[in-house]
PDB file of N, CA and C in Angstrom:
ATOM      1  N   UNK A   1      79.613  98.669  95.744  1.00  0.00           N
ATOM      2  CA  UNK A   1      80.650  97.956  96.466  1.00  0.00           C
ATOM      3  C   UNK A   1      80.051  96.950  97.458  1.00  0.00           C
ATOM      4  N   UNK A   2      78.656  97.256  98.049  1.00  0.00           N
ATOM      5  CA  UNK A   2      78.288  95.945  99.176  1.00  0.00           C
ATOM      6  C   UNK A   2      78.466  94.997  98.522  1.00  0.00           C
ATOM      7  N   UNK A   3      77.974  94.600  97.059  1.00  0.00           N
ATOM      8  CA  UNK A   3      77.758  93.131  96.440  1.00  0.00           C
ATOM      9  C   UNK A   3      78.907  92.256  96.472  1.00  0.00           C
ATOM     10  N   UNK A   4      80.336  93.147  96.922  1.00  0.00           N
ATOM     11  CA  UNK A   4      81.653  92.762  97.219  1.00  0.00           C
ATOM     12  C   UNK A   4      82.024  92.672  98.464  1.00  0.00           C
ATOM     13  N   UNK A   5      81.092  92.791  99.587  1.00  0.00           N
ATOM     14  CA  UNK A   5      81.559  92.380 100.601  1.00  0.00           C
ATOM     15  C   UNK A   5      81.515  90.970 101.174  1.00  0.00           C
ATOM     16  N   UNK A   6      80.562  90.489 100.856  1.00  0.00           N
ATOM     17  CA  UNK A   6      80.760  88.669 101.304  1.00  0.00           C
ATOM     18  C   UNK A   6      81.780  87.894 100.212  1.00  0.00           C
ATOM     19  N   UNK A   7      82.025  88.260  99.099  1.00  0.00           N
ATOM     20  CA  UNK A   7      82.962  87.456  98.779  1.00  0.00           C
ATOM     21  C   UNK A   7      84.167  87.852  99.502  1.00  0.00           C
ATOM     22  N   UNK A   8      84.450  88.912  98.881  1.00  0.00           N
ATOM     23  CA  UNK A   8      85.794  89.366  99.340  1.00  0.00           C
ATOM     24  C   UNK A   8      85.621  88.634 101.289  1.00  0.00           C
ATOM     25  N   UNK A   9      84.845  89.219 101.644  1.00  0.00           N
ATOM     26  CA  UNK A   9      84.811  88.519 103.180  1.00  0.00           C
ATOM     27  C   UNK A   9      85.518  86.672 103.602  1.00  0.00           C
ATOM     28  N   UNK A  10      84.714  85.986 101.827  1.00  0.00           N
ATOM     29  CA  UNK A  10      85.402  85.100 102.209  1.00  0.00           C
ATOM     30  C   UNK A  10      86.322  84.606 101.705  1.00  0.00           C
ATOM     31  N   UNK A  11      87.057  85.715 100.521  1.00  0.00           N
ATOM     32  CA  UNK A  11      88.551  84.822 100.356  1.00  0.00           C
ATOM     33  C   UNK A  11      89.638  85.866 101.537  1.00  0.00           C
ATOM     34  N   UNK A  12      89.243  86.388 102.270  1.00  0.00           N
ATOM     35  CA  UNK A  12      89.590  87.192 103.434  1.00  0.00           C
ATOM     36  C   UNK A  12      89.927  85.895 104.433  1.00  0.00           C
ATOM     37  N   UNK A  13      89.013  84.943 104.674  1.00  0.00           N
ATOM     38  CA  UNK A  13      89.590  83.228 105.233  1.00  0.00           C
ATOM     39  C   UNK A  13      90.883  83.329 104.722  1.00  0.00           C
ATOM     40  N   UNK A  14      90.845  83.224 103.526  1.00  0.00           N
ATOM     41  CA  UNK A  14      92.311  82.264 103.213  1.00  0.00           C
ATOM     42  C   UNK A  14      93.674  83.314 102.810  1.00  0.00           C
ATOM     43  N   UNK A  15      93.060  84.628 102.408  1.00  0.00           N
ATOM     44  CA  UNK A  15      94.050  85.432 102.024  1.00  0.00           C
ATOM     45  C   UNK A  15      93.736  87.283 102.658  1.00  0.00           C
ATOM     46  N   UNK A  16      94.913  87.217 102.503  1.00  0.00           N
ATOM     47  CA  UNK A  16      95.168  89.007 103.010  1.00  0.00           C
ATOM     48  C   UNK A  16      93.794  90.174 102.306  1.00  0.00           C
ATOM     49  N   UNK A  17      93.248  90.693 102.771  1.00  0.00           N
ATOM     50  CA  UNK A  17      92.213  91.245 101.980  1.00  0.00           C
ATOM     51  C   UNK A  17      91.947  92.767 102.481  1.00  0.00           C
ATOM     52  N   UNK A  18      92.328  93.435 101.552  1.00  0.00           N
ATOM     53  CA  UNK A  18      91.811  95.183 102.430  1.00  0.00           C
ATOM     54  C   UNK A  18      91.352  96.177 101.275  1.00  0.00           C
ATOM     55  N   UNK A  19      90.366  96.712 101.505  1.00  0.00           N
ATOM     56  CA  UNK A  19      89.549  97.363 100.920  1.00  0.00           C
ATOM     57  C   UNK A  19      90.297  98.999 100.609  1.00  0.00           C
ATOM     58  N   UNK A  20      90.737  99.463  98.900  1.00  0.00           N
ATOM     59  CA  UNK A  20      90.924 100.663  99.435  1.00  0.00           C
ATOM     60  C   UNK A  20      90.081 101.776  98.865  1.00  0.00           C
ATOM     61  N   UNK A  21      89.841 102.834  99.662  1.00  0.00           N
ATOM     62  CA  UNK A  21      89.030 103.600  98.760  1.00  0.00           C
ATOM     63  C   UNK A  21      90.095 105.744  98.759  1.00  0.00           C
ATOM     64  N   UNK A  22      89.843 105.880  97.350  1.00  0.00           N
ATOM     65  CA  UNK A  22      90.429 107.197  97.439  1.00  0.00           C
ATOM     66  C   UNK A  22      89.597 108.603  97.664  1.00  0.00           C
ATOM     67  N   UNK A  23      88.175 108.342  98.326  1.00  0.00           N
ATOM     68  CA  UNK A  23      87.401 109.586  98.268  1.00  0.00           C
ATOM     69  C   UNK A  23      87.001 108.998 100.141  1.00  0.00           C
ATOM     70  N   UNK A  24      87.014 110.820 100.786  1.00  0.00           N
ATOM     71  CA  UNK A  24      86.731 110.909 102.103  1.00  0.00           C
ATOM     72  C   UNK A  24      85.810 109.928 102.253  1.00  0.00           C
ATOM     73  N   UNK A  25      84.534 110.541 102.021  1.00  0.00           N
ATOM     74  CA  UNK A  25      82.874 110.130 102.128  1.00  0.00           C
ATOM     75  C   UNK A  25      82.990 108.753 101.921  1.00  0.00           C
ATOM     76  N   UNK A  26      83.547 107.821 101.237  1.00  0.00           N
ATOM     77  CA  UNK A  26      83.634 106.475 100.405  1.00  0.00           C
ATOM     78  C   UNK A  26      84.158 105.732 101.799  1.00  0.00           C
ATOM     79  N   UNK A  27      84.960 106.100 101.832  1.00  0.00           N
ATOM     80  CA  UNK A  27      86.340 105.520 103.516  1.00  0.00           C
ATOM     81  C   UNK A  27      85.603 105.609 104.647  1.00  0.00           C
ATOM     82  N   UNK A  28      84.924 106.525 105.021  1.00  0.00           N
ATOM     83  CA  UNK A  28      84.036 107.008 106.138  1.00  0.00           C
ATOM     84  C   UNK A  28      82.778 105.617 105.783  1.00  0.00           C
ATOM     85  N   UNK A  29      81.739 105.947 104.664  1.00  0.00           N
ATOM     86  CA  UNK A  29      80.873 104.726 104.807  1.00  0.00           C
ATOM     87  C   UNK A  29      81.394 102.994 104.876  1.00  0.00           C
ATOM     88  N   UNK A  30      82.600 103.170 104.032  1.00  0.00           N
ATOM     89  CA  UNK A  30      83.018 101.894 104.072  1.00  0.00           C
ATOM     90  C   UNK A  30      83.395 101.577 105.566  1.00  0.00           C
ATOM     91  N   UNK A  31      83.980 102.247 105.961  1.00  0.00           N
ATOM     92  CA  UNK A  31      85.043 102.207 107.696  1.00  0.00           C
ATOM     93  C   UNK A  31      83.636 101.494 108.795  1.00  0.00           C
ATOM     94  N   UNK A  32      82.436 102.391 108.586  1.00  0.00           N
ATOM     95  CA  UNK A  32      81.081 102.267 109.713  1.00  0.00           C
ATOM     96  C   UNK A  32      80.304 100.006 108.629  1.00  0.00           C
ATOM     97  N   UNK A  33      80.736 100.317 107.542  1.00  0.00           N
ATOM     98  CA  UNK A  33      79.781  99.496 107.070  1.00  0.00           C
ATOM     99  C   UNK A  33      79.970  98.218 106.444  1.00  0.00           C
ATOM    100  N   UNK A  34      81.824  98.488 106.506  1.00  0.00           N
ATOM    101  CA  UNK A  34      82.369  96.946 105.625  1.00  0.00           C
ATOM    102  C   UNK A  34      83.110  96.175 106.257  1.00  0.00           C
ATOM    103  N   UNK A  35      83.064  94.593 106.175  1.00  0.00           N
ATOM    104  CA  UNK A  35      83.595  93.450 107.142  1.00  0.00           C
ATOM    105  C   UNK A  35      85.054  93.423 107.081  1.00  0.00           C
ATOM    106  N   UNK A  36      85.587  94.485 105.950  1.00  0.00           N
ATOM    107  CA  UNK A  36      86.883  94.111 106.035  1.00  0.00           C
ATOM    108  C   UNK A  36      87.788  95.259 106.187  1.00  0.00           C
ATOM    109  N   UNK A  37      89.008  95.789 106.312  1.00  0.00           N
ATOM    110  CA  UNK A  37      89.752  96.165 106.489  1.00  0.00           C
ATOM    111  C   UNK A  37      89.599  97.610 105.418  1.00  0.00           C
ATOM    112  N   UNK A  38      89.569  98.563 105.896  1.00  0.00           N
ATOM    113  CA  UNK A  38      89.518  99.824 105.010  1.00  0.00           C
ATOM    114  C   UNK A  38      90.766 100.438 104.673  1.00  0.00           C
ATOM    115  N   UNK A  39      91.830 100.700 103.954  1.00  0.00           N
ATOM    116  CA  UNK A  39      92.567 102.506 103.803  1.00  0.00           C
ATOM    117  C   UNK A  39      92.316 103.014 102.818  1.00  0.00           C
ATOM    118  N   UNK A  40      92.793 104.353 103.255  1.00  0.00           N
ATOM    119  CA  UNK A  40      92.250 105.354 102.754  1.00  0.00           C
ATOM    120  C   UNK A  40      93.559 106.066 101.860  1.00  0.00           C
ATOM    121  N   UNK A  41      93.301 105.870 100.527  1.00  0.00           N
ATOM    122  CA  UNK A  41      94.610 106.834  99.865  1.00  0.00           C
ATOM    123  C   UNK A  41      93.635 107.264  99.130  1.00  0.00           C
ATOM    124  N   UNK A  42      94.136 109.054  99.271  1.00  0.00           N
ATOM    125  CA  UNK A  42      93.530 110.110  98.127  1.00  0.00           C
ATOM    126  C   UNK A  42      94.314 110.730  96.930  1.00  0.00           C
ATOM    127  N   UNK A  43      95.562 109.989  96.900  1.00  0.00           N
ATOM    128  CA  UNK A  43      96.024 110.105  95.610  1.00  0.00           C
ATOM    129  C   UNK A  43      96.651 108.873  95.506  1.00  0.00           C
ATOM    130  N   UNK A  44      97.027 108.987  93.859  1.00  0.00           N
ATOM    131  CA  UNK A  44      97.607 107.606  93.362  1.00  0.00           C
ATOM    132  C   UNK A  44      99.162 107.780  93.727  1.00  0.00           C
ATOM    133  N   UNK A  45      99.501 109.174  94.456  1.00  0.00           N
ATOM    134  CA  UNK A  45     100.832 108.856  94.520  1.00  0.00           C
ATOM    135  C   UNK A  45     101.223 107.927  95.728  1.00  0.00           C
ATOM    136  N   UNK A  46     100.223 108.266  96.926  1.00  0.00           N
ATOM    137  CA  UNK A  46      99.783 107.629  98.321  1.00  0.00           C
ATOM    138  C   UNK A  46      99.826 105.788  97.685  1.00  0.00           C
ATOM    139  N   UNK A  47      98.873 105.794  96.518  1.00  0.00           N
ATOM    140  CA  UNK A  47      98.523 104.933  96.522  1.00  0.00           C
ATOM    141  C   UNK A  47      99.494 103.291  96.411  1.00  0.00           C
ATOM    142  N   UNK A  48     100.473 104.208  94.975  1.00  0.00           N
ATOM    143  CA  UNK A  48     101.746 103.804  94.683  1.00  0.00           C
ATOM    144  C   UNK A  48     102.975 103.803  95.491  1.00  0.00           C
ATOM    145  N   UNK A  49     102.725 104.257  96.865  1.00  0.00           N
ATOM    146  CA  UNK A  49     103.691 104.075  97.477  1.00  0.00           C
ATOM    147  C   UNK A  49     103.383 102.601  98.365  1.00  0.00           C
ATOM    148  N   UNK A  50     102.357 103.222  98.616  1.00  0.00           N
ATOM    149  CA  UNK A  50     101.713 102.034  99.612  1.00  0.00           C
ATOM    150  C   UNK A  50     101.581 100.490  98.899  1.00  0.00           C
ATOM    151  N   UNK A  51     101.339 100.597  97.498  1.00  0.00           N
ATOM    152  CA  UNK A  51     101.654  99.592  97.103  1.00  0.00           C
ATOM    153  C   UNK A  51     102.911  98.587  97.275  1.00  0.00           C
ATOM    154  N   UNK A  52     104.246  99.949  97.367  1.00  0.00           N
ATOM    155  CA  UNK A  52     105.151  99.304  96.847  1.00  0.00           C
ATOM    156  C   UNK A  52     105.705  98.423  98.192  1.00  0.00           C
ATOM    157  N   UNK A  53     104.997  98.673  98.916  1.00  0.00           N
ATOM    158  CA  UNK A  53     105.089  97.828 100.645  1.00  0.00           C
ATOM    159  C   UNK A  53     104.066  96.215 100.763  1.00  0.00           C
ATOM    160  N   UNK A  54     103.269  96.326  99.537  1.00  0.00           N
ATOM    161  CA  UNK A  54     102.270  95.392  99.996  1.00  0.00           C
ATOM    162  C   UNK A  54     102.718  94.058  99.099  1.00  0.00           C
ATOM    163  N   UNK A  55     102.335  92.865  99.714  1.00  0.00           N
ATOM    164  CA  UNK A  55     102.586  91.546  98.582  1.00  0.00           C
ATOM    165  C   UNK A  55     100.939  91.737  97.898  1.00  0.00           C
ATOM    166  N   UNK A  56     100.865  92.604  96.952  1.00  0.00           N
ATOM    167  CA  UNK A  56      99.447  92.945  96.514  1.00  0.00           C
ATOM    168  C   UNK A  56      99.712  91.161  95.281  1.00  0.00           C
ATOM    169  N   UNK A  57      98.626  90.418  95.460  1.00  0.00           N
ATOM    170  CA  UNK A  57      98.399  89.611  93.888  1.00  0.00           C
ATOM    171  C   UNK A  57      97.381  89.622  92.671  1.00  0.00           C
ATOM    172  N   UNK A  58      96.254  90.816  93.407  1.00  0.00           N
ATOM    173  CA  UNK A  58      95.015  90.638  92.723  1.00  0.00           C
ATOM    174  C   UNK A  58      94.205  91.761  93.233  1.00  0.00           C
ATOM    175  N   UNK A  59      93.963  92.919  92.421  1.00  0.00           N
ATOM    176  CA  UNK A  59      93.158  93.789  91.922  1.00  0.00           C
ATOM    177  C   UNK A  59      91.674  93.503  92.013  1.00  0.00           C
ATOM    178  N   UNK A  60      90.865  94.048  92.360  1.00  0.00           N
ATOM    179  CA  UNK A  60      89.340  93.722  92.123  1.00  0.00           C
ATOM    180  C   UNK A  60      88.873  95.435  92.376  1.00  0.00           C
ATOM    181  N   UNK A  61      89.053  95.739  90.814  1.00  0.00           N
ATOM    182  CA  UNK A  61      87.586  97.328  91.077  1.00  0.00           C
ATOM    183  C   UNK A  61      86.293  97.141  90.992  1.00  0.00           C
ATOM    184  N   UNK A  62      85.321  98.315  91.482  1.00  0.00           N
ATOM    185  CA  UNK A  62      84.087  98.043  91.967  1.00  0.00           C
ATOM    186  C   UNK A  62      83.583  98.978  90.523  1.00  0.00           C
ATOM    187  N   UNK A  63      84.426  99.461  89.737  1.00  0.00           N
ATOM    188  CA  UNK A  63      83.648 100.611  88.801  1.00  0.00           C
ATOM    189  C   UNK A  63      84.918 100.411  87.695  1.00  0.00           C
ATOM    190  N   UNK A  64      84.206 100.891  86.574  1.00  0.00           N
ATOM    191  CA  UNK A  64      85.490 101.219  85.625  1.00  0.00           C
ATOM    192  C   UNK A  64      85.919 102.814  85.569  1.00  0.00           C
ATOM    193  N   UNK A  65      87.165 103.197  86.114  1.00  0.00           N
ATOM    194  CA  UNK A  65      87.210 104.478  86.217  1.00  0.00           C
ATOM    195  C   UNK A  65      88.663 104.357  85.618  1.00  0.00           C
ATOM    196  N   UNK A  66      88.926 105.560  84.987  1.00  0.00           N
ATOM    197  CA  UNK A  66      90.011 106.067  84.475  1.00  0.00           C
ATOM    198  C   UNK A  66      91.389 106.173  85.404  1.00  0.00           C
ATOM    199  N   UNK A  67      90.870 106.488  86.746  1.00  0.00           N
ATOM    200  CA  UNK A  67      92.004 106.439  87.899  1.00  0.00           C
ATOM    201  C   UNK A  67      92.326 105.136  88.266  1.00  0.00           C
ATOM    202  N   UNK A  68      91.215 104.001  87.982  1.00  0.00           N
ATOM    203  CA  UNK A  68      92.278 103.693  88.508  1.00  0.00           C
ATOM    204  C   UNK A  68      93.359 102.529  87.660  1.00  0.00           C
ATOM    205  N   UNK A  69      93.346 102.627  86.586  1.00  0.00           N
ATOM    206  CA  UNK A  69      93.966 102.040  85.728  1.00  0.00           C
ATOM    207  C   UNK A  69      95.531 102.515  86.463  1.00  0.00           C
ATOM    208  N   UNK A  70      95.696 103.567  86.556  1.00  0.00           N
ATOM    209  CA  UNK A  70      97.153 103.856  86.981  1.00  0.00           C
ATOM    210  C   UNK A  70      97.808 102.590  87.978  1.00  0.00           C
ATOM    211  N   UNK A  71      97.075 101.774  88.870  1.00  0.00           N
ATOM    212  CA  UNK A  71      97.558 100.907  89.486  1.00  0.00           C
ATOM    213  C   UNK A  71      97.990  99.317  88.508  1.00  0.00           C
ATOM    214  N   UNK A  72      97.423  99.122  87.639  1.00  0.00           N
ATOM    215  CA  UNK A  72      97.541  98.190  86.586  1.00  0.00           C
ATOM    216  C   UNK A  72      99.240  97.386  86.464  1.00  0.00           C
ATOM    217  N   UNK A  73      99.984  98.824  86.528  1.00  0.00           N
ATOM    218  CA  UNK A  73     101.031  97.894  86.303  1.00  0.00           C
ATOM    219  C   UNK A  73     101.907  96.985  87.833  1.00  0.00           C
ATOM    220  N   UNK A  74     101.039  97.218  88.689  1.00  0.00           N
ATOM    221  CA  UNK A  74     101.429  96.467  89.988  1.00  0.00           C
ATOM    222  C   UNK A  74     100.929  94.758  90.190  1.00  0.00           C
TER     223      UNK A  74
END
């Protein structure tokens, strides 16, 4: 995930940008170590709610994982 912090940092200039991560340990290093905005959801139901509050336009995962495809259709 660092190799994503200066970009993301700089379309963070022009647009809304927040980092989320769903594991304790992940939120905790990110929170001490990343330029941008951290939350923390540990399930996709958290996750999907919180979505449904955000003007989300654009997705960027750091891994290909099975979880998190569940956000896809947002």
């Amino acid at each position: 995930v660092r190799q994503w912090y200066e970009p993301l940092r700089r379309l963070a200039e022009t647009h809304p940008v927040v980092v989320v991560s769903r594991f304790p340990d992940a939120t905790l290093a990110l929170a001490r170590e990343c330029p941008l905005p951290v939350v923390h959801m540990s399930t996709i139901a958290q996750l999907e709610q919180w979505l449904t509050t955000q003007p989300v336009a654009m997705f960027v995962y750091v891994n290909q994982n099975r979880e998190n495809f569940s956000t896809l259709r947002f």
